[in-house]
N, C-alpha and C. Protein backbone atom coordinates (compact mmCIF):
# COMPACT_ATOMS: atom_id res chain seq x y z
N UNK A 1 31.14 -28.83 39.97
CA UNK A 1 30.60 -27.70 39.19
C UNK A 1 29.94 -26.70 40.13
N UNK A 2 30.14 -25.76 40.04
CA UNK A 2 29.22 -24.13 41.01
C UNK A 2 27.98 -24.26 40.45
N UNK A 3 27.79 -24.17 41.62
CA UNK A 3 25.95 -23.84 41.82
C UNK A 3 25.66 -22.04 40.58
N UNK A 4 25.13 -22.64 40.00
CA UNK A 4 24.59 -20.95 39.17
C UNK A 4 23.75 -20.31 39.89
N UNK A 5 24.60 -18.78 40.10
CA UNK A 5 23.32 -17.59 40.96
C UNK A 5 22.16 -17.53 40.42
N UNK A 6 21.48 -17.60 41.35
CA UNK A 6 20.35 -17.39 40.94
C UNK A 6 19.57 -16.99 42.45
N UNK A 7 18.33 -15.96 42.21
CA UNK A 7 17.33 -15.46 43.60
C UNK A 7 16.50 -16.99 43.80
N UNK A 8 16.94 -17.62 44.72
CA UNK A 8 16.98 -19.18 45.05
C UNK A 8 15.00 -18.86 45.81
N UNK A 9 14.47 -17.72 46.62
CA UNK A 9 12.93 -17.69 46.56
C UNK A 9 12.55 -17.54 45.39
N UNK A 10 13.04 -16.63 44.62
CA UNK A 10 11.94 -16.12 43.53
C UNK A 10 11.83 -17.68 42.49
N UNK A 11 12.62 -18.56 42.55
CA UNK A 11 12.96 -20.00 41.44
C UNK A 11 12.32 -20.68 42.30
N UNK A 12 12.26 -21.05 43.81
CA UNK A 12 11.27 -21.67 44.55
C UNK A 12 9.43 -21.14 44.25
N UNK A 13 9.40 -20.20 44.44
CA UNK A 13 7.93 -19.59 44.16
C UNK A 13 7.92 -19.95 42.96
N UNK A 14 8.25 -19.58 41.92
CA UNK A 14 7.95 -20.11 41.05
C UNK A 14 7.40 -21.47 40.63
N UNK A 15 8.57 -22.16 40.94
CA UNK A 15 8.11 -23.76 40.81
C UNK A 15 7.05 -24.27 41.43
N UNK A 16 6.75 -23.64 42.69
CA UNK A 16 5.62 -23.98 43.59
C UNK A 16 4.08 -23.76 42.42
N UNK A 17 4.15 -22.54 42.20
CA UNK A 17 3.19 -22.46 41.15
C UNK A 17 3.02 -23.49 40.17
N UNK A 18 4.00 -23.56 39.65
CA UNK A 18 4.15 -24.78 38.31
C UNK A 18 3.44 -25.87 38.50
N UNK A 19 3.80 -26.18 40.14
CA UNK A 19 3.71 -27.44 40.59
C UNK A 19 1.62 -27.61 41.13
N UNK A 20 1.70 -26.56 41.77
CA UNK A 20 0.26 -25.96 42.23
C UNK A 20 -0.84 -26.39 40.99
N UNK A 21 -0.11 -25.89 39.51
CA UNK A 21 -0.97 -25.45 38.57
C UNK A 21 -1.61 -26.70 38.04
N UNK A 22 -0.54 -27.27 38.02
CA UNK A 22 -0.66 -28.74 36.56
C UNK A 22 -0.48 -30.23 37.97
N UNK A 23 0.10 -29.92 39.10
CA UNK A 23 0.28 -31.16 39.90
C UNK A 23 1.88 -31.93 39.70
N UNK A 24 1.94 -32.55 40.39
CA UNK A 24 3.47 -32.99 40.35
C UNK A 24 3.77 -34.07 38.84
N UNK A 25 3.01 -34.75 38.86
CA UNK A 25 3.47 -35.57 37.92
C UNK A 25 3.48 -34.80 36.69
N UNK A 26 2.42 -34.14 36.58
CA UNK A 26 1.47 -33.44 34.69
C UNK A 26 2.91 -32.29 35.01
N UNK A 27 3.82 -31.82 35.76
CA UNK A 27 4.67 -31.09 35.61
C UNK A 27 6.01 -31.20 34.98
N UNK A 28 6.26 -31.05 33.73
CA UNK A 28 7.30 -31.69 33.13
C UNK A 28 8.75 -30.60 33.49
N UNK A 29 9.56 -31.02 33.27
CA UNK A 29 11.09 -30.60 33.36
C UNK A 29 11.16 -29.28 32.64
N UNK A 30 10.48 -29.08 31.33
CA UNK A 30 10.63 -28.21 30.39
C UNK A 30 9.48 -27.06 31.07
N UNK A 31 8.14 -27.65 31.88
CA UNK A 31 7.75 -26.57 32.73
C UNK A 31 8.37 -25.98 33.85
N UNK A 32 8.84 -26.48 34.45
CA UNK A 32 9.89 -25.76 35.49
C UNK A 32 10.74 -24.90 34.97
N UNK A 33 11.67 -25.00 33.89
CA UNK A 33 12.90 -24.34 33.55
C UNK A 33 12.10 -22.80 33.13
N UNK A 34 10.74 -23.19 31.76
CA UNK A 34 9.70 -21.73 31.48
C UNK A 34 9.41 -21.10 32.89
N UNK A 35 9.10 -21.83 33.67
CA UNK A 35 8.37 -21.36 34.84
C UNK A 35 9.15 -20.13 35.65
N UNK A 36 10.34 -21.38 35.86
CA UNK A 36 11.92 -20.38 36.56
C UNK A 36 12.43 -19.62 36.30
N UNK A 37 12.71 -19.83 34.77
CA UNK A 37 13.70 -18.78 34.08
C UNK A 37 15.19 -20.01 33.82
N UNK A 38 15.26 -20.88 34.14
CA UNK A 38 16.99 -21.18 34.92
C UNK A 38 16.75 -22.61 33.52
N UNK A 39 18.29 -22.80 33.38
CA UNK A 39 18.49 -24.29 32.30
C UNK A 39 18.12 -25.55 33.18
N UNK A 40 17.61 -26.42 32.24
CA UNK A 40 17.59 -27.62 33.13
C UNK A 40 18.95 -27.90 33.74
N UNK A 41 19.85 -27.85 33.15
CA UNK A 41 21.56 -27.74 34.11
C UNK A 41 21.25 -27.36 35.26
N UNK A 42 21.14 -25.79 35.35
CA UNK A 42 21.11 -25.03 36.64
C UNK A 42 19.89 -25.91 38.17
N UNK A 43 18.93 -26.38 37.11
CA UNK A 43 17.80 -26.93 38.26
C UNK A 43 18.34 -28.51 38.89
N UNK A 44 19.11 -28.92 37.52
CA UNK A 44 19.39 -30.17 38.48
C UNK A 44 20.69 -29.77 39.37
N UNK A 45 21.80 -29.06 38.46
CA UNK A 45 22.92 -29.08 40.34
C UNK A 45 22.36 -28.29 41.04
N UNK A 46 21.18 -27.77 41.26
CA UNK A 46 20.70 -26.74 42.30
C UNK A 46 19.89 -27.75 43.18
N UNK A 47 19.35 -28.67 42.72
CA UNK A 47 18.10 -29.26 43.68
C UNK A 47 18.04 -30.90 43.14
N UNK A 48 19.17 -31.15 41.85
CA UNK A 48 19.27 -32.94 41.93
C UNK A 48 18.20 -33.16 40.90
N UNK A 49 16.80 -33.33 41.22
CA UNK A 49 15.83 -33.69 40.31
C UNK A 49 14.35 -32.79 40.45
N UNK A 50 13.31 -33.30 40.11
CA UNK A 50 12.31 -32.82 39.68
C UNK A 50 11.54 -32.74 41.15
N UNK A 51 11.76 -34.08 42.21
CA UNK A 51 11.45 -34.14 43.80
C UNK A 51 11.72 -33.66 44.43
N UNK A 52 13.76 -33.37 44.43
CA UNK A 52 14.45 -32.01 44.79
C UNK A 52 13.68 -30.84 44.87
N UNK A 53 13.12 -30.49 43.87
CA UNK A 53 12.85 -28.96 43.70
C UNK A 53 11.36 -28.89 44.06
N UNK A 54 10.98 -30.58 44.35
CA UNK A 54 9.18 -29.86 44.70
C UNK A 54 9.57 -29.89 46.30
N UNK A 55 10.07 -30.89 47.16
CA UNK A 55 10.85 -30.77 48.17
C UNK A 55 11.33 -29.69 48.90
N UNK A 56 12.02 -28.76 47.83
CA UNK A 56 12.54 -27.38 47.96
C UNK A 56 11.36 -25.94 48.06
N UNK A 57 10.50 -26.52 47.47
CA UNK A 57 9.63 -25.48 46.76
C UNK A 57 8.21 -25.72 48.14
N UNK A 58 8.50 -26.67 49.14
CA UNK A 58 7.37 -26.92 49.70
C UNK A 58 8.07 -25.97 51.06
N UNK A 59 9.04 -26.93 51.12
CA UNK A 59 10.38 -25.90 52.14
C UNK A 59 9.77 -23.77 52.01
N UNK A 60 9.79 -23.91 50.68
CA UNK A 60 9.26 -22.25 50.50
C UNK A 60 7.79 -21.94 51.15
N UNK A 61 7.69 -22.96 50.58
CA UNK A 61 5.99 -22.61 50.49
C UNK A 61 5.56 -23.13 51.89
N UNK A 62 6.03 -23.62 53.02
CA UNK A 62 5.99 -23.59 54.09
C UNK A 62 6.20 -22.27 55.27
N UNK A 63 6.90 -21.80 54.81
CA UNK A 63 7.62 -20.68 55.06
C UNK A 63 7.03 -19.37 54.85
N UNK A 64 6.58 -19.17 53.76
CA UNK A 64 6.08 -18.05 53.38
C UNK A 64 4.15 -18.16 54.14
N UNK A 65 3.67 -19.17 54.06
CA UNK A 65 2.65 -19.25 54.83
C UNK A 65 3.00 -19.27 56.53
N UNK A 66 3.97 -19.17 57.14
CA UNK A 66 4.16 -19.25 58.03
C UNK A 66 3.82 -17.95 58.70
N UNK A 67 4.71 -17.21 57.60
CA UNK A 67 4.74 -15.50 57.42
C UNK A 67 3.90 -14.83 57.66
N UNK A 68 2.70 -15.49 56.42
CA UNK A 68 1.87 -15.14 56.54
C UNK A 68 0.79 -15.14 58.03
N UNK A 69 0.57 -15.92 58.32
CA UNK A 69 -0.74 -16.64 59.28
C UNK A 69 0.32 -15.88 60.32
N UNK A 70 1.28 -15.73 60.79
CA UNK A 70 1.97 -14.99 61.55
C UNK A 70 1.58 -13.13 61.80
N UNK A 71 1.09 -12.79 60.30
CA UNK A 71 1.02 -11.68 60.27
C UNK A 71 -0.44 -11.68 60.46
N UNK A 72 -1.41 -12.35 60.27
CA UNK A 72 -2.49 -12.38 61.08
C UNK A 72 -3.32 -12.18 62.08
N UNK A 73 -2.26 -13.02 62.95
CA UNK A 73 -2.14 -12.90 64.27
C UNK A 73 -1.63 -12.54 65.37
N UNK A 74 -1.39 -11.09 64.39
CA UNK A 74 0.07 -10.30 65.12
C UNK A 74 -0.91 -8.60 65.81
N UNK A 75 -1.92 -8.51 65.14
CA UNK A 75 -2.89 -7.39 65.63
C UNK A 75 -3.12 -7.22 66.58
N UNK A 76 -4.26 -6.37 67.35
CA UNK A 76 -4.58 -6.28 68.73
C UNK A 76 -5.83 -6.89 68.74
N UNK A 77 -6.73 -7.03 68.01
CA UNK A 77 -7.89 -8.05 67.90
C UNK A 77 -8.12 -9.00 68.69
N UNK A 78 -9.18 -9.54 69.31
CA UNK A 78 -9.05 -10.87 70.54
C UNK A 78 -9.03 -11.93 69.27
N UNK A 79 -8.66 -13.00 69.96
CA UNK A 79 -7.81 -14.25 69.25
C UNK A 79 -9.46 -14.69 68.02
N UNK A 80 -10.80 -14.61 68.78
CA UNK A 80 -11.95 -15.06 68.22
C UNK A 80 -11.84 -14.09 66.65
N UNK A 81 -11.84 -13.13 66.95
CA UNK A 81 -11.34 -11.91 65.31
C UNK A 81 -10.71 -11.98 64.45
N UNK A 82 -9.64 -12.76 65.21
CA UNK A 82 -8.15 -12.70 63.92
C UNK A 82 -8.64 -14.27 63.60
N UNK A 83 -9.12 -14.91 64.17
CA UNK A 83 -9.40 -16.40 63.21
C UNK A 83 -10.83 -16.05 62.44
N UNK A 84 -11.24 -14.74 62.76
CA UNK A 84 -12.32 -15.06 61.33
C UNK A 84 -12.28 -14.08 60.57
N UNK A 85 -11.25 -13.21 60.67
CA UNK A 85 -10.75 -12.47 60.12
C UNK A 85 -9.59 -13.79 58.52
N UNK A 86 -9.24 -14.92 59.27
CA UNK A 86 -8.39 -15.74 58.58
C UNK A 86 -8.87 -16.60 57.74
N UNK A 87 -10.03 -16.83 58.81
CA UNK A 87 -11.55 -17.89 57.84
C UNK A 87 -11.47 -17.01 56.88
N UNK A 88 -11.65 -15.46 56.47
CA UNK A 88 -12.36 -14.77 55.41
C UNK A 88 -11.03 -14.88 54.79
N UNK A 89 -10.46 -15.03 55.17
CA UNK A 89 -8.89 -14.85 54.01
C UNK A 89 -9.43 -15.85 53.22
N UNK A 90 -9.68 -16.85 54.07
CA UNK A 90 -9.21 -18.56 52.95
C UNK A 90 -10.60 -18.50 51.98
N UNK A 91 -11.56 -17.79 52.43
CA UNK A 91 -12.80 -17.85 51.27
C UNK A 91 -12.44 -16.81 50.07
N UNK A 92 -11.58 -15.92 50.22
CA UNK A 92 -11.14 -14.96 49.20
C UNK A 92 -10.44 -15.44 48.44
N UNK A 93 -9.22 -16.51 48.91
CA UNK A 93 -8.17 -17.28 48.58
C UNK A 93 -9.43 -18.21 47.37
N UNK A 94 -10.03 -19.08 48.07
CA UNK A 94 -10.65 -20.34 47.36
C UNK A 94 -11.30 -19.59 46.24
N UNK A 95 -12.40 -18.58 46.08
CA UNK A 95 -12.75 -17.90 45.43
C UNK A 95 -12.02 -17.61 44.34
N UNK A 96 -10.75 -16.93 44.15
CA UNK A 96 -10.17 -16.58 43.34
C UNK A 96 -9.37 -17.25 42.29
N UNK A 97 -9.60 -18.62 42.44
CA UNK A 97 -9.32 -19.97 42.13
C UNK A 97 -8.03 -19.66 41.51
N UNK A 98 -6.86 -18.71 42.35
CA UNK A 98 -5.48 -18.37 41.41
C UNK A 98 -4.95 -19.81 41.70
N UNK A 99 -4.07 -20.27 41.30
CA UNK A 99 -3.09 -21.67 41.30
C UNK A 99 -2.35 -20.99 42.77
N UNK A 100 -1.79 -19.95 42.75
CA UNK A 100 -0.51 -19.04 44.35
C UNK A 100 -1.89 -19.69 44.94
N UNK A 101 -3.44 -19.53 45.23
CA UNK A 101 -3.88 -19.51 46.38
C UNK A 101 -4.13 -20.72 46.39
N UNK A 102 -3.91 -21.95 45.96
CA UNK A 102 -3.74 -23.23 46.73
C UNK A 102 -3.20 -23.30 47.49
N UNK A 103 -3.73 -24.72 48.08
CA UNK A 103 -2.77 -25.37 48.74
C UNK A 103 -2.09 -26.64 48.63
N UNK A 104 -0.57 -26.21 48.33
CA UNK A 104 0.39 -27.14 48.04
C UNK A 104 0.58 -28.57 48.80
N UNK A 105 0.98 -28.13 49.90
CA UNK A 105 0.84 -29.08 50.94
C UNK A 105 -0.59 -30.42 50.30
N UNK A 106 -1.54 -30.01 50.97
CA UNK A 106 -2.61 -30.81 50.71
C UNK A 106 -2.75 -31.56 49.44
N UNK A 107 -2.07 -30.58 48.25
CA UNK A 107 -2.14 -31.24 46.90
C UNK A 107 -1.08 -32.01 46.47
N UNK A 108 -0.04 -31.86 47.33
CA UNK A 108 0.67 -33.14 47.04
C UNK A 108 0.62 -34.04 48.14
N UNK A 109 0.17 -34.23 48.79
CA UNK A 109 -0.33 -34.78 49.94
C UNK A 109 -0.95 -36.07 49.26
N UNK A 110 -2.33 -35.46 48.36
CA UNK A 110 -3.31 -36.09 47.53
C UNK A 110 -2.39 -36.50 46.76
N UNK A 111 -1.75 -36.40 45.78
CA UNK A 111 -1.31 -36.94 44.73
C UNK A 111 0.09 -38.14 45.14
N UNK A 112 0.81 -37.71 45.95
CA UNK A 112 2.48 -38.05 45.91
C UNK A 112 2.19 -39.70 47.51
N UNK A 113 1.77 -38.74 48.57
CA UNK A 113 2.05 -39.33 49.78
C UNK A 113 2.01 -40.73 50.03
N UNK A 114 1.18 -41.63 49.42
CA UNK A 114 0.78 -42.86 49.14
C UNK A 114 2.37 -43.96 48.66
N UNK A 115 3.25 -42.71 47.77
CA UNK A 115 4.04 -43.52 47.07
C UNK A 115 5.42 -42.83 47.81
N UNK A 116 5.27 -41.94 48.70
CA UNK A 116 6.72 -41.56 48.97
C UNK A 116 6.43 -41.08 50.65
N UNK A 117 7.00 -42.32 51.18
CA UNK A 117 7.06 -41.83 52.63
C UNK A 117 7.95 -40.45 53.70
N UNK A 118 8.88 -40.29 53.13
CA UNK A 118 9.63 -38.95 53.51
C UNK A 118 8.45 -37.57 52.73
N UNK A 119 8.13 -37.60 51.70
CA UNK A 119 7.27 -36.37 51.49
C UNK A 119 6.60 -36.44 52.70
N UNK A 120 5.47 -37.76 52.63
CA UNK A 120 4.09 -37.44 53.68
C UNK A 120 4.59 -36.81 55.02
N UNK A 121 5.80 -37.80 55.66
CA UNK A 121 6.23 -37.52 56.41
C UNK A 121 6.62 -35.87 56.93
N UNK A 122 6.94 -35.16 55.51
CA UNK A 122 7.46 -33.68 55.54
C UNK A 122 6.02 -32.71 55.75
N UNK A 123 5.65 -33.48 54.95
CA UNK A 123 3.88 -32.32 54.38
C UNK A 123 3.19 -32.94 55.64
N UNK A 124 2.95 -34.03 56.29
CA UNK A 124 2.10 -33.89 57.60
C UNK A 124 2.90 -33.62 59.09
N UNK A 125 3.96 -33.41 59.28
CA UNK A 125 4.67 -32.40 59.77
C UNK A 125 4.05 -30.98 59.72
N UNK A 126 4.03 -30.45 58.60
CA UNK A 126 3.96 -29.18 58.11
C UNK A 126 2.41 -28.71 58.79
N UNK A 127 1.91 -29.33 58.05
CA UNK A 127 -0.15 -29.20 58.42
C UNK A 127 0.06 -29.38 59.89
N UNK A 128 0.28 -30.39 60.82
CA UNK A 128 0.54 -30.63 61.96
C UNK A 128 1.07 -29.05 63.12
N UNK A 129 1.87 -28.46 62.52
CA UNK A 129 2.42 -27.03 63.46
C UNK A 129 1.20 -26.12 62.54
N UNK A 130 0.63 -26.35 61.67
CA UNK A 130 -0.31 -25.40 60.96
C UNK A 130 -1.69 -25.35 62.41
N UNK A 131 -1.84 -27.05 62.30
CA UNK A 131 -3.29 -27.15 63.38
C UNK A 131 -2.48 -26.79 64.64
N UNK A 132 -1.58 -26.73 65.13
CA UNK A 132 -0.86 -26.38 66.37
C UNK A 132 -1.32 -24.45 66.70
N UNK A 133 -0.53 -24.03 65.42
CA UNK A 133 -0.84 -22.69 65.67
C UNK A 133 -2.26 -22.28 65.51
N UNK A 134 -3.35 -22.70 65.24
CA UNK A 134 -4.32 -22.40 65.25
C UNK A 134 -5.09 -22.92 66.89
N UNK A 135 -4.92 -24.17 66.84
CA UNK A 135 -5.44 -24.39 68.66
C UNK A 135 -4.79 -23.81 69.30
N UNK A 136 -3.49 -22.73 69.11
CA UNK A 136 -3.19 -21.93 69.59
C UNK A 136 -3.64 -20.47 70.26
N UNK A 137 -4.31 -20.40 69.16
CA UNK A 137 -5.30 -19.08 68.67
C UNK A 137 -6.44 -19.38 70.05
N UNK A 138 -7.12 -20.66 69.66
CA UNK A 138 -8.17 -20.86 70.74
C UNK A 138 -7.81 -20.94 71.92
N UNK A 139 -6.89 -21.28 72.51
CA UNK A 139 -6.13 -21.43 73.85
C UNK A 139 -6.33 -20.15 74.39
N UNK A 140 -5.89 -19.17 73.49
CA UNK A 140 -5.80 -17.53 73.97
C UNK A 140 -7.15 -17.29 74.35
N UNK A 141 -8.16 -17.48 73.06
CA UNK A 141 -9.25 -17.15 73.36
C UNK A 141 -10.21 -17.46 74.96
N UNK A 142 -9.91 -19.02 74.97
CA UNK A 142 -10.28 -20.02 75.85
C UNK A 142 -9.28 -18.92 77.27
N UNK A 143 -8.33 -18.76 77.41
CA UNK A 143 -7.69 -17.86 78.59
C UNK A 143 -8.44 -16.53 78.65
N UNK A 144 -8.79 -15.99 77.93
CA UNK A 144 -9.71 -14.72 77.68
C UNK A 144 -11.38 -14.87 78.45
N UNK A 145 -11.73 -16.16 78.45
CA UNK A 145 -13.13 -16.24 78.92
C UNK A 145 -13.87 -15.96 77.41
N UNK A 146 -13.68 -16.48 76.09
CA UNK A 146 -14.37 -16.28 75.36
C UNK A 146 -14.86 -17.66 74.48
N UNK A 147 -14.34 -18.94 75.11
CA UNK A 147 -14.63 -19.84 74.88
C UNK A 147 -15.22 -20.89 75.60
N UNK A 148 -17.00 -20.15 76.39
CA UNK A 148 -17.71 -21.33 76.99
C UNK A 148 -19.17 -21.34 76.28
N UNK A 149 -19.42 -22.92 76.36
CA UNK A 149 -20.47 -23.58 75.62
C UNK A 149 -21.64 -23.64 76.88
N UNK A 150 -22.86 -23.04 76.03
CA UNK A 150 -23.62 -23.63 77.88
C UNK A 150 -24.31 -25.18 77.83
N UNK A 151 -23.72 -25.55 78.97
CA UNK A 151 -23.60 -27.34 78.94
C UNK A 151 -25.56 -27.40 79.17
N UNK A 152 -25.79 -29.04 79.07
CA UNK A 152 -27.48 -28.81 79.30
C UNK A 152 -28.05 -28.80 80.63
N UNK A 153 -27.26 -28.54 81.81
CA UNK A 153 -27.78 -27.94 83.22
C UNK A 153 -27.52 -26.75 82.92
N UNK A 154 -27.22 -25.82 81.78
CA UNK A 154 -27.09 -24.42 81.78
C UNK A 154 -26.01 -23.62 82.22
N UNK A 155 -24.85 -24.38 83.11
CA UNK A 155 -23.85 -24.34 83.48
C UNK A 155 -22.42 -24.01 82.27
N UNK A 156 -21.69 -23.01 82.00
CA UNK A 156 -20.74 -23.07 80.91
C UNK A 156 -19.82 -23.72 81.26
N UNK A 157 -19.73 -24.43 80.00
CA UNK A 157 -18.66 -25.76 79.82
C UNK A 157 -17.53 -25.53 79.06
N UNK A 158 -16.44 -25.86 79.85
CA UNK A 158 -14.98 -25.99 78.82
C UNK A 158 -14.99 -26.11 77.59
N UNK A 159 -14.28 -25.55 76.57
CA UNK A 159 -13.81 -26.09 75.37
C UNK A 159 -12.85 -26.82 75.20
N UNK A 160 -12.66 -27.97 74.42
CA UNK A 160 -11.14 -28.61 73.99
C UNK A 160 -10.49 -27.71 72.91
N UNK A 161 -9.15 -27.12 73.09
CA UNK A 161 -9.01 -26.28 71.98
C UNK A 161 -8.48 -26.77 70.91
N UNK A 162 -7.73 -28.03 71.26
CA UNK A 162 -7.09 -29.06 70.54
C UNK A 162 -8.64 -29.51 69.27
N UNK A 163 -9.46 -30.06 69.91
CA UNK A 163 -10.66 -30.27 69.33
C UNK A 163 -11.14 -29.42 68.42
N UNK A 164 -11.58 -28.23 68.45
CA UNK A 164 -11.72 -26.99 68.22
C UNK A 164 -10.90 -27.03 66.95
N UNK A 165 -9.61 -26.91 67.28
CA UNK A 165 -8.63 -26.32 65.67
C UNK A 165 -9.09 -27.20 64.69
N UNK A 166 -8.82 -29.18 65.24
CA UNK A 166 -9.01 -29.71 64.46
C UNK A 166 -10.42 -29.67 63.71
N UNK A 167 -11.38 -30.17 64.24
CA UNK A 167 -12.64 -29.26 63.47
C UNK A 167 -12.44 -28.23 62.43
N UNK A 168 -11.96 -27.09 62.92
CA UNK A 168 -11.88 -25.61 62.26
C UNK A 168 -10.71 -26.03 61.38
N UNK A 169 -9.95 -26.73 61.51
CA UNK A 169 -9.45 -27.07 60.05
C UNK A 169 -9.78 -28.05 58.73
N UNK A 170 -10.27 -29.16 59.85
CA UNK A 170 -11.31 -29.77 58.46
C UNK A 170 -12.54 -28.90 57.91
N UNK A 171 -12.15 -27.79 58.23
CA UNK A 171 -13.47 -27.24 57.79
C UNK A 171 -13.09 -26.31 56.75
N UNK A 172 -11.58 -26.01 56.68
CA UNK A 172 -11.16 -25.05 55.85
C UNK A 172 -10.54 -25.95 54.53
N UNK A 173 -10.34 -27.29 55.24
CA UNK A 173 -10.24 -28.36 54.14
C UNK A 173 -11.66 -28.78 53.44
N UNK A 174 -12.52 -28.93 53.76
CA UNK A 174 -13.97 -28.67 53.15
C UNK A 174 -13.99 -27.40 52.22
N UNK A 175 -13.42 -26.38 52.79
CA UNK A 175 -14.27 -25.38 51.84
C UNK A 175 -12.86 -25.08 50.58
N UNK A 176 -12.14 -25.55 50.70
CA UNK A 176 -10.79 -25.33 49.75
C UNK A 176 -11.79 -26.61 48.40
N UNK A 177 -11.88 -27.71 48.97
CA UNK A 177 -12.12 -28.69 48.30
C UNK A 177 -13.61 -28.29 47.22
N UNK A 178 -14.52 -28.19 48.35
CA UNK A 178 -15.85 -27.32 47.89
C UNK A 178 -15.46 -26.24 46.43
N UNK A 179 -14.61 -25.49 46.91
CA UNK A 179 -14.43 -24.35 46.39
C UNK A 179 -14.25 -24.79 44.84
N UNK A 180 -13.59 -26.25 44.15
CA UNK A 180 -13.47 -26.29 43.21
C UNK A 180 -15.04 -26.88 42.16
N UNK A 181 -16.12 -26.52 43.39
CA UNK A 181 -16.99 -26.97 42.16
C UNK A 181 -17.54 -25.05 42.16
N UNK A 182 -16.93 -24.62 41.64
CA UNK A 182 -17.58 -22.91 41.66
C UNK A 182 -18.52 -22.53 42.40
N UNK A 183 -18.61 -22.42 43.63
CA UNK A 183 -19.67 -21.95 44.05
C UNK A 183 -19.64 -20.58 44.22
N UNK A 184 -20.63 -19.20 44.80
CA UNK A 184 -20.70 -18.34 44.41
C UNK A 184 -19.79 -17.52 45.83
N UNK A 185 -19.35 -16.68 46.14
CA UNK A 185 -18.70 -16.61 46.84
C UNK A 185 -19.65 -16.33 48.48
N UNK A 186 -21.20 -15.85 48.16
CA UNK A 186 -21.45 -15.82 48.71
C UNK A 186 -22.35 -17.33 49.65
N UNK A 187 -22.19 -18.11 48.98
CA UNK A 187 -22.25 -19.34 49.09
C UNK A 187 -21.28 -19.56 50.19
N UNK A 188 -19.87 -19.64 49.74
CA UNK A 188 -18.90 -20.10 50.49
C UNK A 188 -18.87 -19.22 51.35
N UNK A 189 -18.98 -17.77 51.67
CA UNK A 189 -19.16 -16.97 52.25
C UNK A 189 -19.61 -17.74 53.84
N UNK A 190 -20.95 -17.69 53.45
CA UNK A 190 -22.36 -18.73 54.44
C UNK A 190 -21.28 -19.93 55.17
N UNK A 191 -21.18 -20.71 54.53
CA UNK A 191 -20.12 -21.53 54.55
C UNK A 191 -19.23 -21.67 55.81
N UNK A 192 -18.77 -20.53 55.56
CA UNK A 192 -17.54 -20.14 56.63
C UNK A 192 -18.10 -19.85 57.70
N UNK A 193 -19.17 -19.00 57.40
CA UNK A 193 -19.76 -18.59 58.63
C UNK A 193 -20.20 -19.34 59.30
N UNK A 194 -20.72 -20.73 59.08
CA UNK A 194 -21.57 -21.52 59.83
C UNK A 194 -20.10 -22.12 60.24
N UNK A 195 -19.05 -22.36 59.92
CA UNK A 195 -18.25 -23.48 60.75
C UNK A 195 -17.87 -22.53 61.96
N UNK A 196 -17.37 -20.90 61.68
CA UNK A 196 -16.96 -20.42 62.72
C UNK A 196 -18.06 -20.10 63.88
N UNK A 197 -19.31 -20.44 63.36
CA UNK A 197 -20.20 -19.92 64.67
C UNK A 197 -20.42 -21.55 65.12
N UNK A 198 -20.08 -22.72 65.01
CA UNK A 198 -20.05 -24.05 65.26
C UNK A 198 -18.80 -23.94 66.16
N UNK A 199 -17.21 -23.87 66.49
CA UNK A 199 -16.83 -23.36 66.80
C UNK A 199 -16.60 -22.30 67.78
N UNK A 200 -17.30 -21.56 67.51
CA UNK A 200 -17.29 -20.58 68.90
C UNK A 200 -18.60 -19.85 69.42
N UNK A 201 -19.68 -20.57 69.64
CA UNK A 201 -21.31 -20.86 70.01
C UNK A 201 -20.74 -21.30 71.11
């Protein structure tokens, strides 16, 4: 049977949402098809099943954040700017508590990974080149001369940048998590600020 045309991002984004909104399991068959637009026909020879298409939809949603955080860090800004320039993204993001500004990854991470070893396997992959490109960021900085700590003979001391991301990402995993007991934005605001001056102090 032919695959039915269909704009194969705009049916991925979609589902990602679906999936974002309600979680993988609370996501029924009949929400995907509202969500998409497309018959349950079309979703299963397009993507097989309901794993298919979250599978597919992470594939997107990998991608399009890629894009993103790419376009970030594409300015003339020193590397220390555009990551807190990115910190402030993710407090605008958490803030706005839309379902698009989750994060997918992490939420099926939480829910799925335990019971399906090829997901975890896919989604900590994914996070994995996420913390890559960010100790990336610090590397630059750290080549710049903008990443020394003064050690306690007063002497400035190396940074690990590897160290560094990871930190600065459990920290954006803190405030995503945080973010769902409402706090005020200027709350989370503070927040941010204290991990990025922890970080690069």
């Amino acid at each position: 049977m032919r695959n039915a045309e269909f704009d194969r991002e705009h049916v991925l984004r979609a589902a990602m949402l679906a999936f974002m909104n309600k979680g993988y399991a609370k996501t029924s068959m009949q929400d995907l098809t509202q969500a998409t637009g497309l018959h349950p026909g079309s979703l299963y020879c397009a993507f097989t099943n309901k794993r298919g298409l979250l599978l597919a939809a992470i594939g997107q949603y990998q991608s399009d954040r890629s894009t993103e955080f790419e376009r970030h860090f594409s300015g003339q800004q020193t590397p220390l700017e555009q990551l807190k320039k990115y910190l402030d993204s993710i407090v605008l993001e958490c803030i706005s508590c839309e379902a698009s500004k989750a994060c997918l990854l992490t939420k099926a991470l939480n829910e799925m990974a335990e019971q399906d070893d090829e997901l975890q396997s896919i989604i900590t992959d994914n996070l994995t080149r996420w913390e890559q490109g960010i100790a990336q960021q610090f590397a630059k900085a750290k080549t710049q001369g903008l990443l020394h700590r003064q050690s306690g003979s007063g002497k400035s001391a190396e940074r690990d940048c590897q160290a560094l991301a990871r930190y600065f990402v459990m920290g954006i995993y803190g405030l995503r998590t945080f973010a769902h007991t409402h706090p005020t934005l200027e709350v989370l605001q503070s927040l941010a600020d204290q991990l990025f001056e922890d970080v690069t102090r």
